[in-house]
C-alpha atoms as a PDB file:
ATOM      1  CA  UNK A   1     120.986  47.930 137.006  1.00  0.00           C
ATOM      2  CA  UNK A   2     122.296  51.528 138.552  1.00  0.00           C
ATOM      3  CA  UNK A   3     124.494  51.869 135.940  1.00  0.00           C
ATOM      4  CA  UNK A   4     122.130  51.364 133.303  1.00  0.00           C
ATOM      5  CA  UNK A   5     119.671  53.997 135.837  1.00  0.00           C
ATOM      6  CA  UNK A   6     122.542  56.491 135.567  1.00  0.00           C
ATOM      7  CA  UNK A   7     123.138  56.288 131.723  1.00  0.00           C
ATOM      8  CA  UNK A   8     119.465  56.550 131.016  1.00  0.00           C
ATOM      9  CA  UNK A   9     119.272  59.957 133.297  1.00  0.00           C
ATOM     10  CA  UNK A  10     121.916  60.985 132.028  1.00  0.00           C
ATOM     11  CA  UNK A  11     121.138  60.652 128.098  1.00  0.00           C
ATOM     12  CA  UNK A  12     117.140  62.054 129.189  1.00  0.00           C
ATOM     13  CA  UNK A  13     118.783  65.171 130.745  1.00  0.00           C
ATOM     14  CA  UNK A  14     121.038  65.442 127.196  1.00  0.00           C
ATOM     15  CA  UNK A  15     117.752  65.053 124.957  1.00  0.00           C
ATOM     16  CA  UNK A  16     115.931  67.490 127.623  1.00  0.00           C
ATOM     17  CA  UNK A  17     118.958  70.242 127.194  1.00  0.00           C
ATOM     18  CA  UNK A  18     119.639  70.000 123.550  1.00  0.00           C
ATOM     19  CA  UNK A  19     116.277  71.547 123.039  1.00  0.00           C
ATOM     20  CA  UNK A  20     117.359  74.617 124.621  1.00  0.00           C
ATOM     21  CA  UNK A  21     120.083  75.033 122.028  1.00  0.00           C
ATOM     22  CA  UNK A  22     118.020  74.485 119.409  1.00  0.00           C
ATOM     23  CA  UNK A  23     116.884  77.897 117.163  1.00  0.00           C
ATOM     24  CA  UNK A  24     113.829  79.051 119.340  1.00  0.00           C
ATOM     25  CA  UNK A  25     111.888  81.531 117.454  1.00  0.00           C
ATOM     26  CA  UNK A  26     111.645  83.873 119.736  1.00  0.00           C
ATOM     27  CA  UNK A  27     108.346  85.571 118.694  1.00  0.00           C
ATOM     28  CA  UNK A  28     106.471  82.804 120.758  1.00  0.00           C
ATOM     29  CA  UNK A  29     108.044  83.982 124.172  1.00  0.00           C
ATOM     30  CA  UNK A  30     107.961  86.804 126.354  1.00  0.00           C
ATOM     31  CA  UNK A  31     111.774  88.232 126.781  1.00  0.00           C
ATOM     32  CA  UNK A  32     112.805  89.006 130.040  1.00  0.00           C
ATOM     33  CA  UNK A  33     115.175  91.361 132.229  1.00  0.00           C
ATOM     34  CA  UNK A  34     116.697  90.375 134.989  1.00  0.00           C
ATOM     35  CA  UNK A  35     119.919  91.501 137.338  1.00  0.00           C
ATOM     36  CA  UNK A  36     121.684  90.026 140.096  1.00  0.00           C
ATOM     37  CA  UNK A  37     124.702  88.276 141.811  1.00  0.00           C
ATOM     38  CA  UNK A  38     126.775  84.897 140.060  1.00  0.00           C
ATOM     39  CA  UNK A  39     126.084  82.431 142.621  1.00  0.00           C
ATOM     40  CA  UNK A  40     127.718  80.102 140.369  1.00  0.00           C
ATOM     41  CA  UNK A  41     129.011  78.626 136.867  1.00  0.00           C
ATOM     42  CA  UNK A  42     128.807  75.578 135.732  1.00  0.00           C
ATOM     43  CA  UNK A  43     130.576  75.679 132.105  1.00  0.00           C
ATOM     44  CA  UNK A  44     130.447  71.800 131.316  1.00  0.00           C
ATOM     45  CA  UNK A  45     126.392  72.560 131.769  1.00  0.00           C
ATOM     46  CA  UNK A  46     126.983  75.871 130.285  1.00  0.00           C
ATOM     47  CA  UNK A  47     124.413  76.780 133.801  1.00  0.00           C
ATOM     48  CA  UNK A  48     125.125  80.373 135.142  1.00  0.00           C
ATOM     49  CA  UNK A  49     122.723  81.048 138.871  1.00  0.00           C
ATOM     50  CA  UNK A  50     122.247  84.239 140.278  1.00  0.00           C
ATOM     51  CA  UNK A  51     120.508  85.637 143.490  1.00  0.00           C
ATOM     52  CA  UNK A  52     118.256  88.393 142.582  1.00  0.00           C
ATOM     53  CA  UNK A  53     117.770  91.943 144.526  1.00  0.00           C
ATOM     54  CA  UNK A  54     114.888  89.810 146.042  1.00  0.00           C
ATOM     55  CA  UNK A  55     117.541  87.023 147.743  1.00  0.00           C
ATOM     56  CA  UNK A  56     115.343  84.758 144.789  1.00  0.00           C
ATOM     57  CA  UNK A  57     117.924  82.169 143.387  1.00  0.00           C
ATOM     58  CA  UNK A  58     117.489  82.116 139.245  1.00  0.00           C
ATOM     59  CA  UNK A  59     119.468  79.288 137.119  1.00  0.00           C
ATOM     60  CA  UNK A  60     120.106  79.976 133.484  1.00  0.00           C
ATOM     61  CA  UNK A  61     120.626  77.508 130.445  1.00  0.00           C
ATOM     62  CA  UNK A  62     123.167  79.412 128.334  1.00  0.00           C
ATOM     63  CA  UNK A  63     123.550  78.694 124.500  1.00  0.00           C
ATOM     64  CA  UNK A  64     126.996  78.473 122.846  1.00  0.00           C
ATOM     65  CA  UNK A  65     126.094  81.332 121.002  1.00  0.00           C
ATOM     66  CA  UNK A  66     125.048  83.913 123.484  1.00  0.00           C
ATOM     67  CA  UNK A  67     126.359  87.221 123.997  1.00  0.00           C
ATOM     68  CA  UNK A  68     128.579  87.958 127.193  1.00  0.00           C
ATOM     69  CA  UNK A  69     130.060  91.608 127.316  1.00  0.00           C
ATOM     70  CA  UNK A  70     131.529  92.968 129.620  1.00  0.00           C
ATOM     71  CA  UNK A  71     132.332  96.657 128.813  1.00  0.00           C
ATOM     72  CA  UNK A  72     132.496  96.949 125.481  1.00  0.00           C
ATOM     73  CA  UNK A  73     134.497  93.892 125.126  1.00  0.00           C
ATOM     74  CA  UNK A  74     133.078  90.489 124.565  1.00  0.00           C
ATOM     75  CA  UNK A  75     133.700  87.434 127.300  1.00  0.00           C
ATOM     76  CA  UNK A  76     132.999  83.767 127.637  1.00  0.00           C
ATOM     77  CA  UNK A  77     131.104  82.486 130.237  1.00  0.00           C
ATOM     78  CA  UNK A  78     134.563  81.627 132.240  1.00  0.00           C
ATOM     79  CA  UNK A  79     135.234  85.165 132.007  1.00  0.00           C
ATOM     80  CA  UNK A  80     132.452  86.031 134.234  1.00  0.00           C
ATOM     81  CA  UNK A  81     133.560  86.427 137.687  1.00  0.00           C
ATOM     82  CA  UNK A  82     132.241  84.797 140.981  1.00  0.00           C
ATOM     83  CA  UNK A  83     129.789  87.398 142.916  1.00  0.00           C
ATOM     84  CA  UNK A  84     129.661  89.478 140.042  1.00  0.00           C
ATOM     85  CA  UNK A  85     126.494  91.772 139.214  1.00  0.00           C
ATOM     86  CA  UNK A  86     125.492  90.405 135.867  1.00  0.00           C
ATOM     87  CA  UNK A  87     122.058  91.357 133.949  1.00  0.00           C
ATOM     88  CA  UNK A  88     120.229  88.401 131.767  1.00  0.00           C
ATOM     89  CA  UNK A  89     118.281  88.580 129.098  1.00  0.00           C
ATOM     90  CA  UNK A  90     116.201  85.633 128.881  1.00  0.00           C
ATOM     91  CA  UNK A  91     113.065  83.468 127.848  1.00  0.00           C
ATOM     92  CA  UNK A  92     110.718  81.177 129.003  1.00  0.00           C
ATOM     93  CA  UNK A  93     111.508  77.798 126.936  1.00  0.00           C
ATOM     94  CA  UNK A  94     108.934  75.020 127.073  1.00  0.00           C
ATOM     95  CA  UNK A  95     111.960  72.331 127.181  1.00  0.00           C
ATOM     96  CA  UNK A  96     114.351  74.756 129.585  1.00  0.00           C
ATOM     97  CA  UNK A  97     113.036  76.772 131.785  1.00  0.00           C
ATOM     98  CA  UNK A  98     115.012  80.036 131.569  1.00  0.00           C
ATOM     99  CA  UNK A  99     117.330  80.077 128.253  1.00  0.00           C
ATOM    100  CA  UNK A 100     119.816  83.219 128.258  1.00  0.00           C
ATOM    101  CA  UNK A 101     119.742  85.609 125.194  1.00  0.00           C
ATOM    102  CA  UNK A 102     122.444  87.818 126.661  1.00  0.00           C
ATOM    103  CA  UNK A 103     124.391  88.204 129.750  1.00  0.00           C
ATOM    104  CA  UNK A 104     126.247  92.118 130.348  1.00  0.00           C
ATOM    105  CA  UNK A 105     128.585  91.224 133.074  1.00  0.00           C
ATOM    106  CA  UNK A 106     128.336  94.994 134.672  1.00  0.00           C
ATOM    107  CA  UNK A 107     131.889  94.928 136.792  1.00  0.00           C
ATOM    108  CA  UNK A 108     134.210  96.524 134.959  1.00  0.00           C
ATOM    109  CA  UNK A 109     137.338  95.531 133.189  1.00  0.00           C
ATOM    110  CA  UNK A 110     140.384  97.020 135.234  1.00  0.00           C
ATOM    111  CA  UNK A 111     142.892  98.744 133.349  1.00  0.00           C
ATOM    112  CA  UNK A 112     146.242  96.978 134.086  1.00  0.00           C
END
């Protein structure tokens, strides 16, 4: 019976996420700003959480196709590093909360 409990979660959370990486039109939401400090990454979720200016804590659904730069060089998420200042550009979804548009990871690439 908790196995079936955990499956059932599990596939809910799935349905619940997949609408996130869906094609939003993005006319019906309000894009937002925001900059802060990588907490953490979770690529398997494809989750990036930051703490804001404000010590708020901010979690992030991030689509396969969003755009990470860092520089003028494009990234994946992995790329990002931990307690970097990033800035997201996001929206409001009405499935996931806050689904990333962009993400400018604002350390910069050392010259090696």
């Amino acid at each position: 019976m908790y196995k079936c409990k955990i499956i059932l979660i599990l596939i809910m959370s799935m349905l619940i996420l997949s609408g996130a990486y869906g094609q939003e039109a993005l006319d019906n939401h309000l894009i937002k700003n925001v900059t802060g400090t990588v907490m953490s990454i979770d690529s398997v979720g494809n989750i990036i959480s930051i703490r804001t200016a404000d010590q708020k804590i901010m979690a992030f659904a991030v689509p396969e196709k969003t755009v990470i730069t860092q520089d003028t060089h494009s990234i994946g998420l992995m790329d990002i590093g931990q307690s970097s200042s990033v800035t997201i550009q996001y929206f409001i979804s009405p499935s996931v909360k806050n689904v990333v548009i962009s993400i400018v990871d604002n350390e910069s690439v050392v010259n090696e």
